[in-house]
N, C-alpha and C. Protein backbone atom coordinates (compact mmCIF):
# COMPACT_ATOMS: atom_id res chain seq x y z
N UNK A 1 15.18 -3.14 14.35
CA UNK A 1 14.14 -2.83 15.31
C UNK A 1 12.79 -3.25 14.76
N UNK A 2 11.41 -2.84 15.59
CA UNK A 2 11.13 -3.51 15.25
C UNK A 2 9.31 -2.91 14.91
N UNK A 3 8.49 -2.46 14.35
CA UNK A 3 7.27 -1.42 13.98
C UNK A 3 5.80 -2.35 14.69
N UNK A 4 5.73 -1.95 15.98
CA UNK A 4 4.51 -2.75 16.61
C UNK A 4 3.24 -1.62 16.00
N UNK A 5 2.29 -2.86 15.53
CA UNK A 5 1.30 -1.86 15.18
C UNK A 5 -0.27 -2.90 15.85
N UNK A 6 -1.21 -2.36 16.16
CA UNK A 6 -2.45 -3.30 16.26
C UNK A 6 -2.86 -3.57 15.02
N UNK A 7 -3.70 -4.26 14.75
CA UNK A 7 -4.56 -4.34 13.63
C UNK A 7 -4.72 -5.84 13.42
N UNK A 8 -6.17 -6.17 12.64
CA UNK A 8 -6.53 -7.61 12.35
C UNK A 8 -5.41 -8.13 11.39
N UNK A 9 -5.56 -9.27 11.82
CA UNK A 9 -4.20 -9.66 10.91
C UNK A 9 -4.87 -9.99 9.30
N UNK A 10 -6.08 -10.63 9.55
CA UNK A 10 -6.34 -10.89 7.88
C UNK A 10 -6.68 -9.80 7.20
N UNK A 11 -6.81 -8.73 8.05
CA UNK A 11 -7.10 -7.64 6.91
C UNK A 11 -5.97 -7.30 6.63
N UNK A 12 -4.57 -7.07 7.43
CA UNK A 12 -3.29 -6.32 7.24
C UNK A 12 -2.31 -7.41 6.27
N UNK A 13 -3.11 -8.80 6.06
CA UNK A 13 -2.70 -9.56 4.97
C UNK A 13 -3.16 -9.22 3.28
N UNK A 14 -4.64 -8.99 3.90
CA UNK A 14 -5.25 -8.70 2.42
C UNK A 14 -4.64 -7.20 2.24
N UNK A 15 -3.98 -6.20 2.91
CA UNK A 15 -3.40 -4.88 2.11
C UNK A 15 -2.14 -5.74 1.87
N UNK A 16 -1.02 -6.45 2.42
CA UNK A 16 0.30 -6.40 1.65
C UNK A 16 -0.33 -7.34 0.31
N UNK A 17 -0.78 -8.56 0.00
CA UNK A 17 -1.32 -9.45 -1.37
C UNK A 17 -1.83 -8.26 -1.98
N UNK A 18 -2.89 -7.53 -1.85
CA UNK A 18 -3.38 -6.32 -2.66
C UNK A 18 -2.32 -5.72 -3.50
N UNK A 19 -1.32 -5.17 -2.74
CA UNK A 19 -0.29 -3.85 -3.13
C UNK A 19 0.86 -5.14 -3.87
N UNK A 20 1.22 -5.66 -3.32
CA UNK A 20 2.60 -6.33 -3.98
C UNK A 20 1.46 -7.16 -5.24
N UNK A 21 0.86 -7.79 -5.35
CA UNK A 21 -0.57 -8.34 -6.50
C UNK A 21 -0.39 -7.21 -7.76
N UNK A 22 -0.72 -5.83 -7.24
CA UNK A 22 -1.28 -5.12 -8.21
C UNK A 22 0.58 -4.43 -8.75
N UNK A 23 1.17 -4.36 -7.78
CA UNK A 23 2.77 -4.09 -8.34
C UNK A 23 2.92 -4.85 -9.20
N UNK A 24 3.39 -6.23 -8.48
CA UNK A 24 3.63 -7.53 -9.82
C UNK A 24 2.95 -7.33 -11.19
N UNK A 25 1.43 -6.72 -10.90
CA UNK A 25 0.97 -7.03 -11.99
C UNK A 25 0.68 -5.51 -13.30
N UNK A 26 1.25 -4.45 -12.88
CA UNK A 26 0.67 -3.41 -13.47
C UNK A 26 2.35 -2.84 -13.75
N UNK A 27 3.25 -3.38 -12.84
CA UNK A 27 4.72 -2.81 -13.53
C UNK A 27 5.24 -3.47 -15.05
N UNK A 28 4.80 -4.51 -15.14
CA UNK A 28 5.15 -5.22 -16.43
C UNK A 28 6.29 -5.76 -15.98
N UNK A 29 6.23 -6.67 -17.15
CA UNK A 29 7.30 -7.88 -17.10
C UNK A 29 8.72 -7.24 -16.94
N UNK A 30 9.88 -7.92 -16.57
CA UNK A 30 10.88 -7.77 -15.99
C UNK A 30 11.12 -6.33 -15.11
N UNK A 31 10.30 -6.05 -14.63
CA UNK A 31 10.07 -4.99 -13.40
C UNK A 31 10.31 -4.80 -12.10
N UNK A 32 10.80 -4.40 -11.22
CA UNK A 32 11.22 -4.56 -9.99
C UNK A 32 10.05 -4.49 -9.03
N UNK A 33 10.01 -5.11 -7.93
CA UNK A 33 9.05 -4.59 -6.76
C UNK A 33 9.13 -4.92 -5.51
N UNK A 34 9.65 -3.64 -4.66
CA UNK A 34 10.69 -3.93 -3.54
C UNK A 34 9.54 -3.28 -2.48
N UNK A 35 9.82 -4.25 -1.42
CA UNK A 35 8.74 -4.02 -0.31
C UNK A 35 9.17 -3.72 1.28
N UNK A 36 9.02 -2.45 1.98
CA UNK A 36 9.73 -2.17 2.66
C UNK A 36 9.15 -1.72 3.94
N UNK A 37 9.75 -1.62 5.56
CA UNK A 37 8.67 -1.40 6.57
C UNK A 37 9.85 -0.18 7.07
N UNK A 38 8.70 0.80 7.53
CA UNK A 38 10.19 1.94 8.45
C UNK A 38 9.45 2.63 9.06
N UNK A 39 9.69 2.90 10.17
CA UNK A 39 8.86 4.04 11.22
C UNK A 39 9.93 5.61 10.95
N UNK A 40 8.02 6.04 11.11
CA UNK A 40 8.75 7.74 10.93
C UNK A 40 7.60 8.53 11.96
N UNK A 41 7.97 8.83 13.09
CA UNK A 41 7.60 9.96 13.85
C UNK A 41 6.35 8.92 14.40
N UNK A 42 5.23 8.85 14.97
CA UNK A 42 4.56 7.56 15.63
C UNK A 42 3.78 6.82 14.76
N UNK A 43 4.38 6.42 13.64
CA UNK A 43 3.92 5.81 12.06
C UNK A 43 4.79 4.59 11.65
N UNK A 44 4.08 3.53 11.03
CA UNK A 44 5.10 2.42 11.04
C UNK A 44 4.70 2.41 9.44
N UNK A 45 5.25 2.32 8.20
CA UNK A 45 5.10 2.37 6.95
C UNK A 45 5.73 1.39 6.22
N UNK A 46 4.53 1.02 5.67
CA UNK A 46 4.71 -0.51 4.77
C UNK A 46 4.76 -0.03 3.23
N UNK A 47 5.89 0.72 2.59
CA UNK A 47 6.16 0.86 1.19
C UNK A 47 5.92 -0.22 0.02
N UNK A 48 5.16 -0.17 -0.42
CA UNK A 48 5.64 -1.02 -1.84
C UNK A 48 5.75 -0.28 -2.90
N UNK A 49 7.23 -0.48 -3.73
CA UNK A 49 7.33 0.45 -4.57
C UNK A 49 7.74 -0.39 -5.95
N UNK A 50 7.33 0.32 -7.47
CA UNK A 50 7.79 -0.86 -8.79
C UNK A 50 8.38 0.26 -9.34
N UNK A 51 9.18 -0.17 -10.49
CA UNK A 51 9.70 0.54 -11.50
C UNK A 51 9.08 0.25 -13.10
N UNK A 52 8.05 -0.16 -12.74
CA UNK A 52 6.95 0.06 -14.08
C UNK A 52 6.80 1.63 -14.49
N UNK A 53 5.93 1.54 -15.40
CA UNK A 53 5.55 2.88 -16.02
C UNK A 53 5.25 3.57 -15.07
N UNK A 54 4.28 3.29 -13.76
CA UNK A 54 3.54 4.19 -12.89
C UNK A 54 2.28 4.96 -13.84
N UNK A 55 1.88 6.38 -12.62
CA UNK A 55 0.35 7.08 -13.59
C UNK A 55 0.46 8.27 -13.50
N UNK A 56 0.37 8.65 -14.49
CA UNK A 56 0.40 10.10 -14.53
C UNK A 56 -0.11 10.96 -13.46
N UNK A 57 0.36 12.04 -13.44
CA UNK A 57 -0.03 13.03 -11.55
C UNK A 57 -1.82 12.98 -11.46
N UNK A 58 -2.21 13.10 -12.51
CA UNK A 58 -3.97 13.21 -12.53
C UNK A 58 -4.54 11.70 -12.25
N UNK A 59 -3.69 11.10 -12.38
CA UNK A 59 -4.46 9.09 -12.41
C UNK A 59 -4.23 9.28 -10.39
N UNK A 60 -3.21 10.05 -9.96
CA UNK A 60 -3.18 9.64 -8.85
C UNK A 60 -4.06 9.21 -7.57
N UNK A 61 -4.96 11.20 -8.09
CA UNK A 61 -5.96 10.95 -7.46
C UNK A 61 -7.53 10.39 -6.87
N UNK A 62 -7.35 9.12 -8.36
CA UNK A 62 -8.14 8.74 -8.58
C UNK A 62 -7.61 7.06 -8.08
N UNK A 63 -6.93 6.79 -7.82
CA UNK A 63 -6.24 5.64 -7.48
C UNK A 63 -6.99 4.82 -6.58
N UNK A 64 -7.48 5.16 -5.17
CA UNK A 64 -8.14 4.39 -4.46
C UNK A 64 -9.48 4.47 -4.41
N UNK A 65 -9.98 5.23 -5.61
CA UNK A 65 -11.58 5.09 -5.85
C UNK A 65 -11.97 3.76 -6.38
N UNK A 66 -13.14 2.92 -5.80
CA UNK A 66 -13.84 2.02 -6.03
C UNK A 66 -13.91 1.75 -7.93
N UNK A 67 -13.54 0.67 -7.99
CA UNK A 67 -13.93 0.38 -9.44
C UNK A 67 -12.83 1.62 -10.61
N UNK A 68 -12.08 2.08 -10.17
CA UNK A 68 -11.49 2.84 -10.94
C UNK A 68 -9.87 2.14 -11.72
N UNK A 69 -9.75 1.54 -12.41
CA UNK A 69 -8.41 1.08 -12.90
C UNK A 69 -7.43 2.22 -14.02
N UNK A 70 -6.30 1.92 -13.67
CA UNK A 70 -5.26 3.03 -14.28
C UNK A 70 -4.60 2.02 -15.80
N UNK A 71 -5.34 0.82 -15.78
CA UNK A 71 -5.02 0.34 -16.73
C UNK A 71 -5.89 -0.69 -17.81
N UNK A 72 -5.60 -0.55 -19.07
CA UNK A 72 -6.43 -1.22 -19.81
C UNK A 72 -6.37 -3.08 -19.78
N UNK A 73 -4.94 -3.53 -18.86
CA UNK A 73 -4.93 -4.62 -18.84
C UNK A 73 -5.84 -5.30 -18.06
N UNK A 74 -5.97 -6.97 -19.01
CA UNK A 74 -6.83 -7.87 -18.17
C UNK A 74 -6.36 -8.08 -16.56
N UNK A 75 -7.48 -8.65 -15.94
CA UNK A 75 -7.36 -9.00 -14.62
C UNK A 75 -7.80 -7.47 -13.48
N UNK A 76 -8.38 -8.05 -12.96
CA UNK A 76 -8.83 -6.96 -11.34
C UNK A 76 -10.22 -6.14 -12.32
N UNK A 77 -10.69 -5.36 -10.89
CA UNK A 77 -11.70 -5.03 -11.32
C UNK A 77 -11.64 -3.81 -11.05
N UNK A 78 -10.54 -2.97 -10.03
CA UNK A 78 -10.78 -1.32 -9.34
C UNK A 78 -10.54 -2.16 -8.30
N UNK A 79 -10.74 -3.30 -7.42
CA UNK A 79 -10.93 -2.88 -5.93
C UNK A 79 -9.92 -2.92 -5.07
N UNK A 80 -9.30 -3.67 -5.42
CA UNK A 80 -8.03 -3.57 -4.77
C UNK A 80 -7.41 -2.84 -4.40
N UNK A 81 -7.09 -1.61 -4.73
CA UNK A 81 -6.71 -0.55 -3.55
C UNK A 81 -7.54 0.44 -2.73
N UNK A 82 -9.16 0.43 -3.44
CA UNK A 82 -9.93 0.54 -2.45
C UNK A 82 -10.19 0.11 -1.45
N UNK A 83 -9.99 -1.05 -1.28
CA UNK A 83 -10.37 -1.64 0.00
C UNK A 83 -9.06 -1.82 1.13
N UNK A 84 -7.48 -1.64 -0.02
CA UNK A 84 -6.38 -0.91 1.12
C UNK A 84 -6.92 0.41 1.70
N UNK A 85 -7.62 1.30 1.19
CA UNK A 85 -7.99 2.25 1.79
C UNK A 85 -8.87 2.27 3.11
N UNK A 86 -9.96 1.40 2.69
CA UNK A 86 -10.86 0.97 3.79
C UNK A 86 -10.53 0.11 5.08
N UNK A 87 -9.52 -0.75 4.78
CA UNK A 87 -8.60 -1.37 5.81
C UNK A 87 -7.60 -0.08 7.00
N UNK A 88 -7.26 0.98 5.97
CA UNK A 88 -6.18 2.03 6.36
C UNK A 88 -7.23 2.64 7.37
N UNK A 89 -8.59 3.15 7.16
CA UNK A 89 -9.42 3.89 8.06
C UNK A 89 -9.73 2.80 8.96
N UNK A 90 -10.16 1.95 9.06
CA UNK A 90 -10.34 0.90 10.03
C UNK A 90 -9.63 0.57 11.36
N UNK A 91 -8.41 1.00 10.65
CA UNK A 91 -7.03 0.85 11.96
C UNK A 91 -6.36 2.27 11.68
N UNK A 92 -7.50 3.21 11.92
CA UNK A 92 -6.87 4.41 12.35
C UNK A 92 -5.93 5.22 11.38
N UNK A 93 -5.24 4.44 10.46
CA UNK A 93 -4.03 4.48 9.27
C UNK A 93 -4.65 5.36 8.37
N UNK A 94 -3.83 5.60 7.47
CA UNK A 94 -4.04 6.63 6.17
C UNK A 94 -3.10 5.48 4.79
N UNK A 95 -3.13 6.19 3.49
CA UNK A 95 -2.39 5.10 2.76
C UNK A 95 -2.68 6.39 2.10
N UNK A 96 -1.06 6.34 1.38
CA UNK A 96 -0.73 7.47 -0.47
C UNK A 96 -0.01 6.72 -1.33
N UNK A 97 -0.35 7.43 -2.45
CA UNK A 97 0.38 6.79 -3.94
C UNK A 97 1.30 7.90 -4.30
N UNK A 98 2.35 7.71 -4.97
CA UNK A 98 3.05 8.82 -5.28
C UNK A 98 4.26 8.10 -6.32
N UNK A 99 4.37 8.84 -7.33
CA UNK A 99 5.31 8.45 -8.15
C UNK A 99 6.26 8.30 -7.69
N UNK A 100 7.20 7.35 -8.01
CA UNK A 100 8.56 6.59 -7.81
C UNK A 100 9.83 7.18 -8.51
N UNK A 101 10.55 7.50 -8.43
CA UNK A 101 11.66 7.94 -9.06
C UNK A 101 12.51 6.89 -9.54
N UNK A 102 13.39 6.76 -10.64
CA UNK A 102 13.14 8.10 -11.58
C UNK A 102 11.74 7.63 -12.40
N UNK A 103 10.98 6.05 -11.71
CA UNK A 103 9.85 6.03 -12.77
C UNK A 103 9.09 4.86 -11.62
N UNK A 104 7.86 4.68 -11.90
CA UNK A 104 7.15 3.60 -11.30
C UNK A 104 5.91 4.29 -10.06
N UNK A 105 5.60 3.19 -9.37
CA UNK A 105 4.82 4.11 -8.27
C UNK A 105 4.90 3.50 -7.02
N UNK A 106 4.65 3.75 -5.98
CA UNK A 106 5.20 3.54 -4.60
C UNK A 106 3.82 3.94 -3.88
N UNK A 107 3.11 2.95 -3.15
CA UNK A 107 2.11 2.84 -2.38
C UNK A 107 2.66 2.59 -0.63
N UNK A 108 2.57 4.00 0.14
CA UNK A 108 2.68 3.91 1.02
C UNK A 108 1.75 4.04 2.24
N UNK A 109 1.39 2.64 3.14
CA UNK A 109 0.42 2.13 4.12
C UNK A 109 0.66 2.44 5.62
N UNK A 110 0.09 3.18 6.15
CA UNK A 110 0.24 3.85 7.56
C UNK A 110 -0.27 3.41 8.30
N UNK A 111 0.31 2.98 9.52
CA UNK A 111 -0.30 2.70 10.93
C UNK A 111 -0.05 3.24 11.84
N UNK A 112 -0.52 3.83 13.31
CA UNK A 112 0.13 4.18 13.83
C UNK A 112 0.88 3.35 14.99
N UNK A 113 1.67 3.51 15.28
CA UNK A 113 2.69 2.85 15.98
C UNK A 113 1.93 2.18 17.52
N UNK A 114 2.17 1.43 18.15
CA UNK A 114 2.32 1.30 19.80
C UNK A 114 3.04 0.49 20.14
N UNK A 115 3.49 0.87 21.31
CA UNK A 115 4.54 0.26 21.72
C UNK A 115 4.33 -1.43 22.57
N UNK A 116 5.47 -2.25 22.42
CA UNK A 116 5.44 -3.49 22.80
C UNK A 116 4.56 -3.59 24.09
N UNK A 117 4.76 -2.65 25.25
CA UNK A 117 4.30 -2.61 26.34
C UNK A 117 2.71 -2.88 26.19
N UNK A 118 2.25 -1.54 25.57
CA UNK A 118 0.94 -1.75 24.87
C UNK A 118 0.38 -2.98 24.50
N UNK A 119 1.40 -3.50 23.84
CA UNK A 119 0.77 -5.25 23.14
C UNK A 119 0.70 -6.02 24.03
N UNK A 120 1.78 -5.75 24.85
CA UNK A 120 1.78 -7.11 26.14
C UNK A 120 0.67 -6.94 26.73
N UNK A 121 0.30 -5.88 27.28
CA UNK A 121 -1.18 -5.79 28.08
C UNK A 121 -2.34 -6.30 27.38
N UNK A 122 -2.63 -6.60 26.55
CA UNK A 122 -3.68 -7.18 25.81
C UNK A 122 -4.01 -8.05 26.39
């Protein structure tokens, strides 16, 4: 099936490159990072989840603050999931981080749903 959502498309490009970018790059080498879409209740959810180290429960909530990185490695600067955030309010959406089981972290991107009908009328 199939998760109709509105939204600009170059911004709903720059959140999946953002999230799968900062997966690839913060799980470490030979790491998994599986990317997934599923509606739940009038929500269409774009998972990306790694089996890297992930951040401790206190890094969490600091995750989509501007300029804030959870890691000492080169490359990025903080903004990158800030500005998934700012994309998420834009189109109505919300976005959470939450540890991955049994290890890693899982960034999940909310939209809310409408239906095809909806789109056709445009």
């Amino acid at each position: 099936s199939h998760c109709w959502v509105l939204g600009e498309k170059i911004l709903l490009q720059e959140v999946l490159s953002n999230l799968i970018d900062n997966a690839l790059l913060y799980a470490g080498k030979n790491s998994s990072v599986t990317v997934s879409v599923q509606q739940e209740d009038q929500w269409a959810i774009l998972e990306v989840e790694d089996n890297g180290p992930g951040l401790q429960a206190d890094q969490l909530e600091h995750i989509f603050e501007r300029f804030w990185r959870g890691s000492d490695l080169p490359g990025g600067c903080g903004l990158g999931l800030s500005i998934v955030s700012e994309i998420a309010l834009k189109h109505c959406g919300k976005v959470h981080a939450l540890a991955a089981s049994p290890q890693g972290l899982c960034v999940q991107f909310m939209l809310p749903l409408h239906s095809y009908k909806t789109i056709e009328s445009l």
